[in-house]
Protein backbone atom coordinates (compact mmCIF):
# COMPACT_ATOMS: atom_id res chain seq x y z
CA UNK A 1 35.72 -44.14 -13.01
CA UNK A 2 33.19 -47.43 -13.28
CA UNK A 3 32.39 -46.18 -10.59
CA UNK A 4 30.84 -43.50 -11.25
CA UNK A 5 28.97 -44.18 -14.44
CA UNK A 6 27.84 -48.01 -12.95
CA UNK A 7 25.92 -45.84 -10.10
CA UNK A 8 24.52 -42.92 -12.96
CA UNK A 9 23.38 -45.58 -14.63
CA UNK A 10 21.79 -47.67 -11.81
CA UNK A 11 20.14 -44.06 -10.88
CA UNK A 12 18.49 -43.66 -14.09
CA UNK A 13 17.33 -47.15 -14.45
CA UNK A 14 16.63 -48.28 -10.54
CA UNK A 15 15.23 -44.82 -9.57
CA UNK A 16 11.80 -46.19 -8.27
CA UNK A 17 13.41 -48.43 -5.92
CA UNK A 18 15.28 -45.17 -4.80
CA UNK A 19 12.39 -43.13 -4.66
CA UNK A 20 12.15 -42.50 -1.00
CA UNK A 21 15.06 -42.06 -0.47
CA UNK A 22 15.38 -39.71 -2.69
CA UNK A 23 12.10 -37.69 -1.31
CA UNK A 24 13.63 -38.41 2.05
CA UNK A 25 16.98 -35.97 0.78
CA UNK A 26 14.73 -33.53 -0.76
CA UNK A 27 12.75 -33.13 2.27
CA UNK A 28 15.54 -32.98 4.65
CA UNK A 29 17.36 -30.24 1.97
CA UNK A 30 14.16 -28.22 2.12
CA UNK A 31 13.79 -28.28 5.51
CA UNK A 32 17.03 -26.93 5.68
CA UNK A 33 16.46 -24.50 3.31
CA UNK A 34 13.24 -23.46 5.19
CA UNK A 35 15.44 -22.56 8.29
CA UNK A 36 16.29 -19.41 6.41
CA UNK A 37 13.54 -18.80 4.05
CA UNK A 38 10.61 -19.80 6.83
CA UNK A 39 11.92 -16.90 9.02
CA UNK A 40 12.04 -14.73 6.45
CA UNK A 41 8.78 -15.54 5.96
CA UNK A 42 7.57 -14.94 9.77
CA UNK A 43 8.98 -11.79 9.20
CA UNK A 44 7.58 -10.60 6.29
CA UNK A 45 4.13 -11.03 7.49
CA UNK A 46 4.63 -9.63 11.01
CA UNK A 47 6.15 -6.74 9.12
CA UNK A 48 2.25 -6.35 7.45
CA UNK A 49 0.90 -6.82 10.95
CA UNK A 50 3.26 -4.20 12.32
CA UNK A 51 2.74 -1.61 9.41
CA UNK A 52 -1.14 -2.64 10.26
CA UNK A 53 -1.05 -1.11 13.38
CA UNK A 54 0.31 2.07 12.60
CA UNK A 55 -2.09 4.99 11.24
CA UNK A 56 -2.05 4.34 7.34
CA UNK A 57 -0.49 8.36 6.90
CA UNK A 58 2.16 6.95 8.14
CA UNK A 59 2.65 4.37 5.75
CA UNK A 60 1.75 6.10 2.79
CA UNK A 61 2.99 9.11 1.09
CA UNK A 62 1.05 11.91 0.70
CA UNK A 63 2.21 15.54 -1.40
CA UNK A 64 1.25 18.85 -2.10
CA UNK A 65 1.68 21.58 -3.84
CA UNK A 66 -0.45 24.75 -3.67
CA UNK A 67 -0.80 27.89 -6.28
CA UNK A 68 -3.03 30.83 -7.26
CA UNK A 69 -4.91 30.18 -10.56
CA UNK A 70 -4.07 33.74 -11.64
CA UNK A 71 -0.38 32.97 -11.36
CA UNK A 72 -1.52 30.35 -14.08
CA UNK A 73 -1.94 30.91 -17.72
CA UNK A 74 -4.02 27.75 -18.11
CA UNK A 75 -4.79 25.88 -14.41
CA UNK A 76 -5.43 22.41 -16.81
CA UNK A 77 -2.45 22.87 -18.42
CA UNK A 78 -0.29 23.31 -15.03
CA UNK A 79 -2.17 20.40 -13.04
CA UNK A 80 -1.11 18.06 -16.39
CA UNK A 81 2.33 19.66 -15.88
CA UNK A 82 2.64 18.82 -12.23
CA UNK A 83 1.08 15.38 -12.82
CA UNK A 84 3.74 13.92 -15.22
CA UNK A 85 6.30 15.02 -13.26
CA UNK A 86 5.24 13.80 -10.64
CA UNK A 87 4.54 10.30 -12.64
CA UNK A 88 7.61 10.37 -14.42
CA UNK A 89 9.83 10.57 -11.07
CA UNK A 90 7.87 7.79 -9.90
CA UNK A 91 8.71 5.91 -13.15
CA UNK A 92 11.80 6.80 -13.18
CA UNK A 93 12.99 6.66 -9.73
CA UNK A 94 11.14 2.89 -8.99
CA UNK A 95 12.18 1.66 -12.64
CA UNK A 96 14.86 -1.32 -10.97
CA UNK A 97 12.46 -1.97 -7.84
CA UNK A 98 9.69 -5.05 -7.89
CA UNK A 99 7.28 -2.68 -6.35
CA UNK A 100 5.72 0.88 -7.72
CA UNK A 101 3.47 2.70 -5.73
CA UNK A 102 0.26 3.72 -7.02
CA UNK A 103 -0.21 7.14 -7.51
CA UNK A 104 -3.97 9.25 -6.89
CA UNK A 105 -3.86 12.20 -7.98
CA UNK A 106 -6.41 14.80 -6.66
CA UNK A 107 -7.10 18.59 -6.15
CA UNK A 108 -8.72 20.75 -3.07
CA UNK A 109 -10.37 24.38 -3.02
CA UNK A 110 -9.56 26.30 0.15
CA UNK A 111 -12.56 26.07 2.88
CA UNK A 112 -15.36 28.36 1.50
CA UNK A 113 -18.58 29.66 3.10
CA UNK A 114 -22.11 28.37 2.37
CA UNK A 115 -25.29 29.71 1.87
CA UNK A 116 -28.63 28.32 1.73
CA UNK A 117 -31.28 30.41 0.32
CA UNK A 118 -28.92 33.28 0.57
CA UNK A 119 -28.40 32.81 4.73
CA UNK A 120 -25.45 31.50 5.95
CA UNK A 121 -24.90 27.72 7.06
CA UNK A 122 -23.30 28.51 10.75
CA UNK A 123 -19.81 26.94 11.92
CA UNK A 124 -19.49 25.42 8.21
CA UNK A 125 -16.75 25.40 5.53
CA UNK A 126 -16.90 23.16 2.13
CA UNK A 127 -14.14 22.11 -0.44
CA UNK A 128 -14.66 22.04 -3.76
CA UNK A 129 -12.41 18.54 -4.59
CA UNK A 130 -11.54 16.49 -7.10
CA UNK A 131 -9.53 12.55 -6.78
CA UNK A 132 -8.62 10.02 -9.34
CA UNK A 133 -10.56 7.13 -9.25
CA UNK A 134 -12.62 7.84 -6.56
CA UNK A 135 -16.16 5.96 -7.98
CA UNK A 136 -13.88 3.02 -7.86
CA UNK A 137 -14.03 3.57 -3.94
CA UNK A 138 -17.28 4.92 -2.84
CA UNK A 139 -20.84 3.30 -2.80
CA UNK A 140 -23.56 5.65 -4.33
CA UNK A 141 -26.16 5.32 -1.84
CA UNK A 142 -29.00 8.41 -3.84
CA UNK A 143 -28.43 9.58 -6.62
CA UNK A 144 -25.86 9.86 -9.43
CA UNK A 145 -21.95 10.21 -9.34
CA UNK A 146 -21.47 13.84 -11.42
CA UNK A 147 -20.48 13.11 -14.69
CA UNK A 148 -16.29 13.40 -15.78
CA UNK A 149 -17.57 15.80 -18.52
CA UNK A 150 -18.19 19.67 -18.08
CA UNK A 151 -21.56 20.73 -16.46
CA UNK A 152 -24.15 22.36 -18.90
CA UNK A 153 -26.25 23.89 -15.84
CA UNK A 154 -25.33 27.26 -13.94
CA UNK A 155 -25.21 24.66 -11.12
CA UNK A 156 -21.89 22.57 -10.63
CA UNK A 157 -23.27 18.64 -9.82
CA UNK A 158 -21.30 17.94 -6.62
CA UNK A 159 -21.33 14.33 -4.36
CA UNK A 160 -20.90 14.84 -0.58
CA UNK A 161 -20.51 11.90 1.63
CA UNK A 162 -24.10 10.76 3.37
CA UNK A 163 -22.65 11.60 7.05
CA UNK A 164 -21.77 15.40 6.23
CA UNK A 165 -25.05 15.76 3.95
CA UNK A 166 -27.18 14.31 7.44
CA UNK A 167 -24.94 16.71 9.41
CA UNK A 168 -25.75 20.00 7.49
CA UNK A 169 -29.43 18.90 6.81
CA UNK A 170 -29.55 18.60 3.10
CA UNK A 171 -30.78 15.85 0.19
CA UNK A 172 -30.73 15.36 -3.47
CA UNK A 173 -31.67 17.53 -5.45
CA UNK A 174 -30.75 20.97 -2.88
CA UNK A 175 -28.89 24.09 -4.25
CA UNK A 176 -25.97 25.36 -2.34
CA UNK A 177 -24.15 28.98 -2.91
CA UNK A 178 -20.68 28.71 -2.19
CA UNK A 179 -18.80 31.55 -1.16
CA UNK A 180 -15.18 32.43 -1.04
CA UNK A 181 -14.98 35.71 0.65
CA UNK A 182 -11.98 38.11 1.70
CA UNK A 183 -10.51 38.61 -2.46
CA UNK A 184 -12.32 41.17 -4.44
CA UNK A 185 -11.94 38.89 -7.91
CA UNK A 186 -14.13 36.02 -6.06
CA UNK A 187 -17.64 35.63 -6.79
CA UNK A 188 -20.09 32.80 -5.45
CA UNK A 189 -21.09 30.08 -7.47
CA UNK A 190 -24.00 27.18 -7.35
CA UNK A 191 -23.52 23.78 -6.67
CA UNK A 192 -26.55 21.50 -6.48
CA UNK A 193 -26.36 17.73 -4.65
CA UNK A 194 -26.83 15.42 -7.21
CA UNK A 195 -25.14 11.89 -4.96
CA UNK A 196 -24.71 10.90 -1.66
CA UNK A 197 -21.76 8.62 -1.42
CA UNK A 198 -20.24 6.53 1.54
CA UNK A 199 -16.38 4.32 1.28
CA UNK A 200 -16.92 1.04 0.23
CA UNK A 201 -14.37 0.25 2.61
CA UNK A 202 -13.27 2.81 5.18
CA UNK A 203 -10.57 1.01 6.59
CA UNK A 204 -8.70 1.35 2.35
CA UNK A 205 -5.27 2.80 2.39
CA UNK A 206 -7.16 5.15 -0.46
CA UNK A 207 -8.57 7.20 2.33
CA UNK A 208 -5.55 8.04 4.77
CA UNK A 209 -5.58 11.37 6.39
CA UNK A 210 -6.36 13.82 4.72
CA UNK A 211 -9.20 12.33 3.38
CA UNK A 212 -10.82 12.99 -0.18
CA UNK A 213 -13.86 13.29 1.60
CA UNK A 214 -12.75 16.17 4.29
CA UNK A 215 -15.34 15.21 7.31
CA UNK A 216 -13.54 16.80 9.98
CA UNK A 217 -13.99 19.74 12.55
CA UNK A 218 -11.98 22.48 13.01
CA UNK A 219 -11.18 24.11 15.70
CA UNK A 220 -11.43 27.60 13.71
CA UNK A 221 -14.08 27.17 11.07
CA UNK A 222 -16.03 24.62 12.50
CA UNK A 223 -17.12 21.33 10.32
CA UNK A 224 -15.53 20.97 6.91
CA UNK A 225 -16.57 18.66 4.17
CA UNK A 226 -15.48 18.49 0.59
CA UNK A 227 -17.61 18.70 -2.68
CA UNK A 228 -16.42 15.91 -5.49
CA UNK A 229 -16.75 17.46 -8.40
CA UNK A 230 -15.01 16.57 -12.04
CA UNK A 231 -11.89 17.90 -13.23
CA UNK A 232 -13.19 19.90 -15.84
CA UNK A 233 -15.89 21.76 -13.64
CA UNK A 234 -13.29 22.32 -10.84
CA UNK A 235 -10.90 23.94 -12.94
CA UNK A 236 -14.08 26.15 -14.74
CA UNK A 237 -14.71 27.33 -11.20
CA UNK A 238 -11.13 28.35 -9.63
CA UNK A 239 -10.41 29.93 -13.14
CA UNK A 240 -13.74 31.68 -13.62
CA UNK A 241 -15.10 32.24 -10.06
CA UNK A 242 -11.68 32.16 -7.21
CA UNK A 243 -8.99 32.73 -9.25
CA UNK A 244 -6.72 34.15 -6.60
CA UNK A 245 -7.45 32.17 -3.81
CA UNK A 246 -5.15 28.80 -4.05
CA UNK A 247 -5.65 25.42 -5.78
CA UNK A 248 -4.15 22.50 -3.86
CA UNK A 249 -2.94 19.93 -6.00
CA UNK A 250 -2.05 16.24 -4.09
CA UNK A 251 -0.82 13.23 -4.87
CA UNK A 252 -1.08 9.77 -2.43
CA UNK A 253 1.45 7.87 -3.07
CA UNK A 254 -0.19 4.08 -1.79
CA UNK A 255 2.96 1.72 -1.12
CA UNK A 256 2.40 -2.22 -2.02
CA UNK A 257 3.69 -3.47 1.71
CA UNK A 258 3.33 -6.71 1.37
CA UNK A 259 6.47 -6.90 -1.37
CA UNK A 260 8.71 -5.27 0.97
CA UNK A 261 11.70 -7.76 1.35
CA UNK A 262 12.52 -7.24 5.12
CA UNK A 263 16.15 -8.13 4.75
CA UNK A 264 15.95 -5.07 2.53
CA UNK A 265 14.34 -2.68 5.01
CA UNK A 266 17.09 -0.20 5.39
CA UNK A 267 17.65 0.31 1.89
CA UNK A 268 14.00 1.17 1.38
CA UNK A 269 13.97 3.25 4.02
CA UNK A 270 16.45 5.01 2.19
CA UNK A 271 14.81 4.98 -1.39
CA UNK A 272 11.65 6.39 -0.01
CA UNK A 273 13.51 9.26 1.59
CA UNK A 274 15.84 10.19 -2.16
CA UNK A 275 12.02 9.71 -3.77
CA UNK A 276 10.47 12.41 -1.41
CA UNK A 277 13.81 14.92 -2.97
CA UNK A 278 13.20 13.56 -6.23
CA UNK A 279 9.44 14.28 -6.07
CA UNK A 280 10.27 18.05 -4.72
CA UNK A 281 13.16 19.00 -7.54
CA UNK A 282 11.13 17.62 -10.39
CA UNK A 283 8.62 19.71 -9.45
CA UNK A 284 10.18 23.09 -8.96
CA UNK A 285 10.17 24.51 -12.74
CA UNK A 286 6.60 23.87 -13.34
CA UNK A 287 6.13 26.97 -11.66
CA UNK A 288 8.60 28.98 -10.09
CA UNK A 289 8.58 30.03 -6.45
CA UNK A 290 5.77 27.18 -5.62
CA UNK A 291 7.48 24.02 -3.92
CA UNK A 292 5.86 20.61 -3.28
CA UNK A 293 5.75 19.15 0.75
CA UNK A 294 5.68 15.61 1.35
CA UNK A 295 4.40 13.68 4.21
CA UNK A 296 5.30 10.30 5.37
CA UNK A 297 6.72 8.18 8.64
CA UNK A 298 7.16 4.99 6.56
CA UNK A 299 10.78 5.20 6.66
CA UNK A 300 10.91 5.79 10.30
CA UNK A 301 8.58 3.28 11.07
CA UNK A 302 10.77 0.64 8.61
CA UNK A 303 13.79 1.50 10.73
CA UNK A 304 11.90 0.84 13.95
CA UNK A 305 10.69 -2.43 12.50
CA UNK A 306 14.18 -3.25 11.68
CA UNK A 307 16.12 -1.87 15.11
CA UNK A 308 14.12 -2.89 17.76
CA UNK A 309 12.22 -6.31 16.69
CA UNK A 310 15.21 -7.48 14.62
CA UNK A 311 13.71 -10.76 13.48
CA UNK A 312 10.70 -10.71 15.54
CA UNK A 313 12.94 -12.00 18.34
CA UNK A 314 12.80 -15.12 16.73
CA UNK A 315 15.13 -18.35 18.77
CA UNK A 316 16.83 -18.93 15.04
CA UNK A 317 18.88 -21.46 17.40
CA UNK A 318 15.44 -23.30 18.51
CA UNK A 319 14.36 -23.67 14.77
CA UNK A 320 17.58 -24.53 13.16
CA UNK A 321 17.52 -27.45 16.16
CA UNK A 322 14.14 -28.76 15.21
CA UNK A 323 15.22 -29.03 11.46
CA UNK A 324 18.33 -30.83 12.52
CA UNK A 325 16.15 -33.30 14.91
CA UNK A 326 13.79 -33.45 12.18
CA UNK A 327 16.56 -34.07 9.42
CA UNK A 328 18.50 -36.74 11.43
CA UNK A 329 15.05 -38.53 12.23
CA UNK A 330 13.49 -38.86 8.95
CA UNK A 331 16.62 -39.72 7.14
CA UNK A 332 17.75 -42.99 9.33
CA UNK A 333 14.29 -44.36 9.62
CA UNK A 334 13.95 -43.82 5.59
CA UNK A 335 17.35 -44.92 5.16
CA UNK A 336 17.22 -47.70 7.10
CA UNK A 337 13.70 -49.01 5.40
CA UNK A 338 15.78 -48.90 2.24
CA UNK A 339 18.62 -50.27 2.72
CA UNK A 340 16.69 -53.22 4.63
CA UNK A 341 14.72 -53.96 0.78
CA UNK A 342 18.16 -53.74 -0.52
CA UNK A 343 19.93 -56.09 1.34
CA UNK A 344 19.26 -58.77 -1.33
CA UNK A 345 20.89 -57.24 -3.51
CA UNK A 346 23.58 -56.19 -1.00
CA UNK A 347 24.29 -60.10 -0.36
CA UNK A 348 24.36 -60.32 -4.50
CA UNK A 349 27.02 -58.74 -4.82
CA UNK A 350 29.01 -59.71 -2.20
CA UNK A 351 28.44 -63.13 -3.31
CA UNK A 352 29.82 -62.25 -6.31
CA UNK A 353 33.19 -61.02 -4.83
CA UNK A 354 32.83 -57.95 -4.88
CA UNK A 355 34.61 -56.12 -2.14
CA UNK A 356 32.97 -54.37 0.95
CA UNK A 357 34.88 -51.33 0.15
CA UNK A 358 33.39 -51.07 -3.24
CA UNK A 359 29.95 -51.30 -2.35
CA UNK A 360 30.25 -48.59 -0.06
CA UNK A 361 31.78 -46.93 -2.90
CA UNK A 362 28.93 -47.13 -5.02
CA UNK A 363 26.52 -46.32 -2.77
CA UNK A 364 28.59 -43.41 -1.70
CA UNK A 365 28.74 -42.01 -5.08
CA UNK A 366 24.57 -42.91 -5.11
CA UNK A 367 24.11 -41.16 -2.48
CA UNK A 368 26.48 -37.74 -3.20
CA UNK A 369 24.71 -37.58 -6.88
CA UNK A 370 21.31 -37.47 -4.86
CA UNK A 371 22.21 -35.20 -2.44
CA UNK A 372 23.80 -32.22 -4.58
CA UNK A 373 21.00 -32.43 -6.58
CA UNK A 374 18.88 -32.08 -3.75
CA UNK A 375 20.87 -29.33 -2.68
CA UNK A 376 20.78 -27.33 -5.70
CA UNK A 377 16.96 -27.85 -6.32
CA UNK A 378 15.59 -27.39 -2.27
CA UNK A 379 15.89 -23.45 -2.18
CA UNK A 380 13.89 -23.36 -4.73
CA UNK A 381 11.63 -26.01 -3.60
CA UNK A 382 11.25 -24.36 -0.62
CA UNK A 383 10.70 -20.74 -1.63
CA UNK A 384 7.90 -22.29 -4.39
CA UNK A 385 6.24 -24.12 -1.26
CA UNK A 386 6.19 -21.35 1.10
CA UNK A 387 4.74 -19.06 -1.96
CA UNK A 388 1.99 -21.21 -2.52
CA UNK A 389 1.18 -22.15 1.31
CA UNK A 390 1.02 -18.27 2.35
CA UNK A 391 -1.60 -17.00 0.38
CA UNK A 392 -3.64 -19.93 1.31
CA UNK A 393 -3.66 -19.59 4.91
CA UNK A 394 -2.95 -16.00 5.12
CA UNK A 395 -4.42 -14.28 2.45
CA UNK A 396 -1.25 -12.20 1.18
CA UNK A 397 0.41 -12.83 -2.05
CA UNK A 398 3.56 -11.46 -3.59
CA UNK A 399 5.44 -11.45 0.29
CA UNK A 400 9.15 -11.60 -1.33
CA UNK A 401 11.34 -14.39 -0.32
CA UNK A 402 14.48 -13.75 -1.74
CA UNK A 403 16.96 -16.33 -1.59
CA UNK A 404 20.58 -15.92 -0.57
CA UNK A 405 23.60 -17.68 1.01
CA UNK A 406 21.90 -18.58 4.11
CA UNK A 407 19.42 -20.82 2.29
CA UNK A 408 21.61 -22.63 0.50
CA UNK A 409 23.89 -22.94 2.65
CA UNK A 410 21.20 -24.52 5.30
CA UNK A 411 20.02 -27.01 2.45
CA UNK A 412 23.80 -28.31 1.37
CA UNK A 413 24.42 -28.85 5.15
CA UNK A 414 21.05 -30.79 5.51
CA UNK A 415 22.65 -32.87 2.09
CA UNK A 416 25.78 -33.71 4.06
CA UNK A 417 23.94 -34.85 6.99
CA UNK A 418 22.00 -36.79 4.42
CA UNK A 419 24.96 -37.88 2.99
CA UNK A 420 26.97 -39.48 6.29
CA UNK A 421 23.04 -41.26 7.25
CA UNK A 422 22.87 -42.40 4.18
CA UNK A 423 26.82 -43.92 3.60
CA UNK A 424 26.59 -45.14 7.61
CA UNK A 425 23.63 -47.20 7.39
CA UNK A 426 24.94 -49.40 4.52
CA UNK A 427 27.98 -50.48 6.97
CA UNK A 428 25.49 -53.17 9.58
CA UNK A 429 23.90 -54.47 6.58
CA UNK A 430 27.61 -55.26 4.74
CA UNK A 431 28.39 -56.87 8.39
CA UNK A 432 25.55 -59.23 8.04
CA UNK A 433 26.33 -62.85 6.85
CA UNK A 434 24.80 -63.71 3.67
CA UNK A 435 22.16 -65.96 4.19
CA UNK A 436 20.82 -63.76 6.81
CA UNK A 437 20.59 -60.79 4.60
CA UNK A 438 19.57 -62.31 1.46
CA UNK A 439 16.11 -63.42 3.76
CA UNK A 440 15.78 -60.33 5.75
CA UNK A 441 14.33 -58.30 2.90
CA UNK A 442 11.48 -60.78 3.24
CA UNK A 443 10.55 -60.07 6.31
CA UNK A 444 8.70 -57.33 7.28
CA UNK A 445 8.37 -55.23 10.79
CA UNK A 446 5.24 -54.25 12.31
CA UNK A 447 4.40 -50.39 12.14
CA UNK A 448 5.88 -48.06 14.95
CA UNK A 449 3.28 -47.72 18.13
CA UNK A 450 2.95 -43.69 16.71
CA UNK A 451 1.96 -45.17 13.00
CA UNK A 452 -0.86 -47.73 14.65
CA UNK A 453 -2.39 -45.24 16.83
CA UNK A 454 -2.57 -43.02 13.85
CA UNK A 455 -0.71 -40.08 16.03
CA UNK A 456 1.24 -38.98 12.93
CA UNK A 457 -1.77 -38.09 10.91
CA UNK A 458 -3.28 -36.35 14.37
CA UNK A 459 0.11 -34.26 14.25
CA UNK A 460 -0.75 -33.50 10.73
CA UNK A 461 -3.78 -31.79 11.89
CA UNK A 462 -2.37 -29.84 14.37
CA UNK A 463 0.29 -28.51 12.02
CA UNK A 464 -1.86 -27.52 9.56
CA UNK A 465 -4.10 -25.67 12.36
CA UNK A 466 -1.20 -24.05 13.70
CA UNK A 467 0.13 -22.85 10.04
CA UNK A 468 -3.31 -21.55 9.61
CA UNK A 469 -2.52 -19.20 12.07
CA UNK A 470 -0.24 -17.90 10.31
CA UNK A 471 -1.95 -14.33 9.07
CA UNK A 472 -1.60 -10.52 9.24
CA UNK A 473 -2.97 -10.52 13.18
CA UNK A 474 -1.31 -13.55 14.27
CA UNK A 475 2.51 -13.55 13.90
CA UNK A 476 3.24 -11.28 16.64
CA UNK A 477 2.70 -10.99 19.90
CA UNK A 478 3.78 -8.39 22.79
CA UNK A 479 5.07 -10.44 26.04
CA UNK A 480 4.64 -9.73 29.55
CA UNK A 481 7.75 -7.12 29.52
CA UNK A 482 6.14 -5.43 26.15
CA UNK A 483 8.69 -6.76 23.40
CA UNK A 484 7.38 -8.01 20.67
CA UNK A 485 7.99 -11.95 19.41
CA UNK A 486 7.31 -14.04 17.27
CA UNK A 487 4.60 -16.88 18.41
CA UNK A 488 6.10 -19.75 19.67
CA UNK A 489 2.97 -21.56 17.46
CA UNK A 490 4.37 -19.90 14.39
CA UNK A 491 7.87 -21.25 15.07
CA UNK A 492 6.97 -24.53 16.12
CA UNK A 493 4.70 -25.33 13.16
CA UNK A 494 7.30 -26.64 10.86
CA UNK A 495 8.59 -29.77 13.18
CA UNK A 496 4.45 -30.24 12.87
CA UNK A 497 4.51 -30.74 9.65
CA UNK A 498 7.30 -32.01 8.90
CA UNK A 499 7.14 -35.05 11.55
CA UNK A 500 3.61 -36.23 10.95
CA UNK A 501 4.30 -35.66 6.63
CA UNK A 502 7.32 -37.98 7.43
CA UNK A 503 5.34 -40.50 9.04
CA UNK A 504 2.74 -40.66 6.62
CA UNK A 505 5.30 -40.95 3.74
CA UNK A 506 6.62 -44.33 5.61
CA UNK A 507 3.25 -45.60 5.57
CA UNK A 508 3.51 -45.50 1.57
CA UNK A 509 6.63 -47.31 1.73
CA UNK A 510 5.83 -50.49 1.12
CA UNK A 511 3.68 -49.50 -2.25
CA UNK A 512 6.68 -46.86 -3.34
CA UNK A 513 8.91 -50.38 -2.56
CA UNK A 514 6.76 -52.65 -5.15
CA UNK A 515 6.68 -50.50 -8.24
């Protein structure tokens, strides 16, 4: 049991002279621990990359639900009815998850006729819309975004997007009449342009098709555009002016990707799809006989992610084999730097009778305290590196890394490896006779032909170049028989690093050695 408590004790008080060591076991754990948590990260971003590519639509979720204002005792009163439920199932039903997606809620006229100075605009159909937070979205380019509160004018202050206003001729300042023909309760009403507007960023999830904006051409009514309007004058006009002719309410439902935990995929898959029934019984006794459709091919394309790239077709075999290479090399060469500034000590005690056996029983239980503490802490090490290092060099935060057997499991085996290096180097320095160990710790060796040439800190250079490619547009690429992989870059970045920050490290030995 001396045992024991001698080595705590020479830990607690001798732990700078240990001190590479012990960054050497930490390392090696973490690199171990990365085998599992560095794939997971690959993945996570090619999964961003992948969703990239599709058409956001499908990505999103986007509902509807459509009724006459006449049905309606109060058309406010039934939009705020629809919109909590529709908030509270998404409270509700994503309550446990790390991710909620954002709702916007917005509302649509059908496609009405317009007149200018009381003659028809040809081939032309405008919305009268409404969308949550949409001045957070759009540049003003003339004029002024209509105010949230009800209009005082006869006219209704309306924004259309520059393009459509350029397409149908028409500035600041013009009055349109808007007509919804073909009920005998609609009557037209005035809108006058008061803003032209443009997206701040078209390529935002917040515009996915349909857009709030509604520039499009049909095939049967020729080009549509929508009006934005405020709430309150929206609801004045399909109460007052179209009351049979139906609202469309619709919510987008804008999913946070980037904390979709890949290992997680099919589950998701499956929570989306119980959310879209949710969403559709919640909403049933706001008003009866109307029922809300939803529209989204994020589960399908989560599946296809998961089915048919697997991990990205990453070699796990090639990458666990680097870490092992890069384990084995960086704890001898440490070890053996060590143990050769030890060997004084070494000689001490075997002057002093005490037994070979012994020593190596110390050191062993050195070495096992240092390496199941390593163990235990490089999971977490690694995860907190790997959070930091991504958004750096790719510009995504929050990409879950959950941690699970696999990691640990990786680390503790790195340990043992540790462990054997370490215990097996101390046996040629116990075979040494005494006065030729007690003066080898004087003597130092000349730097490795990689450490003169300064190749390591080259290799450092690369590394970080190659993890810099590490972003949204860069994890994946489609080989010559159209799979998708991983690229070999990406996989081969960590041996990079971790190589040329090894080499480094020993260049700080001697310093580390003299504290």
């Amino acid at each position: 049991m001396w045992y024991f408590s001698f080595a705590l004790k020479r830990l607690q008080a001798r732990w700078q002279s240990l001190l590479t060591v012990i960054i050497g076991v930490f390392l090696a754990a973490i690199i171990g621990a990365n085998a599992s948590l560095y794939t997971g990260a690959i993945a996570g971003v090619g999964l961003l990359q992948y969703l990239k590519a599709e058409p956001p639509a499908n990505t999103h979720l986007y509902a509807r639900i459509s009724f006459s204002p006449v049905d309606s005792e109060d058309v406010a009163a039934t939009w705020d009815a629809y919109n909590q439920a529709v908030v509270d199932a998404r409270d509700e039903f994503f309550s446990a998850s790390t991710w909620l997606p954002q709702i916007v809620s917005g509302a649509e006229t059908q496609a009405m006729f317009v007149l200018r100075d009381g003659i028809d605009i040809p081939d032309t159909r405008l919305r009268l819309a409404y969308s949550s937070d949409i001045e957070e979205h759009v540049v003003v380019t003339q004029g002024e975004f209509p105010s949230s509160q009800p209009a005082l004018n006869e006219a209704i202050p309306v924004a259309i997007h520059e393009g459509s206003a350029e397409e149908l001729g028409i500035g600041i300042g013009d009055q349109l009449e808007i007509d919804q023909r073909g009920w005998d309760t609609s009557r037209i009403f005035l809108v006058e342009i008061v803003a032209l507007v443009r997206e701040s960023d078209p390529g935002e999830a917040y515009w996915f098709d349909p857009s709030p904006l509604r520039r499009e051409v049909s095939s049967t009514s020729g080009y549509e555009a929508a009006l934005l309007t405020s709430r309150p004058d929206l609801e004045r006009i399909v109460q007052d002016y179209i009351p049979q002719p139906i609202l469309q309410l619709n919510w987008r439902f804008l999913f946070p990707h980037a904390q979709f935990a890949v290992s997680r995929l099919e589950e998701t898959s499956t929570k989306i799809e119980d959310f879209e029934a949710v969403l559709v019984e919640r909403t049933e006794d706001v008003l009866e006989g109307e029922r809300l459709f939803t529209t989204t091919a994020l589960p399908e394309v989560l599946r296809s992610y998961g089915s048919n790239i697997g991990l990205l077709n990453i070699p796990t075999a090639l990458i666990l084999l680097q870490l092992g290479v890069l384990v084995l090399f960086f704890l001898i060469v440490i070890s053996a730097l060590v143990q050769r500034g030890e060997r004084r000590e070494i000689a001490l005690l075997q002057s002093r009778g005490v037994y070979d056996g012994q020593i190596m029983l110390l050191r062993g239980i050195e070495s096992l305290v240092i390496c199941v503490v390593a163990a235990l802490a490089a999971p977490y090490l690694a995860r907190a590196i790997l959070t930091v290092l991504l958004p750096v060099f790719t510009g995504i935060s929050g990409i879950p890394l959950p941690l699970n057997g696999a990691a640990f499991a990786y680390a503790f085996a790195a340990s043992l490896v540790g462990l054997i290096v370490l215990v097996a180097t101390i046996r040629p320095v116990l075979a040494q006779p005494l006065i030729l160990a007690g003066g080898s710790a004087a003597r130092s060796s000349p730097q490795t032909w990689w450490q003169r040439y300064y190749l390591d800190v080259v290799l450092l250079v690369a590394g970080i170049v190659a993890f810099s490619q590490f972003s949204q547009d860069r994890v994946l690429i489609t080989a010559s028989d159209g799979t998708v992989r991983a690229d070999p870059l990406i996989l081969l970045t960590p041996a990079f690093l971790f190589i040329a920050f090894s080499s480094i490290l020993l260049r700080f030995f001697p310093i580390i050695m003299s504290i």
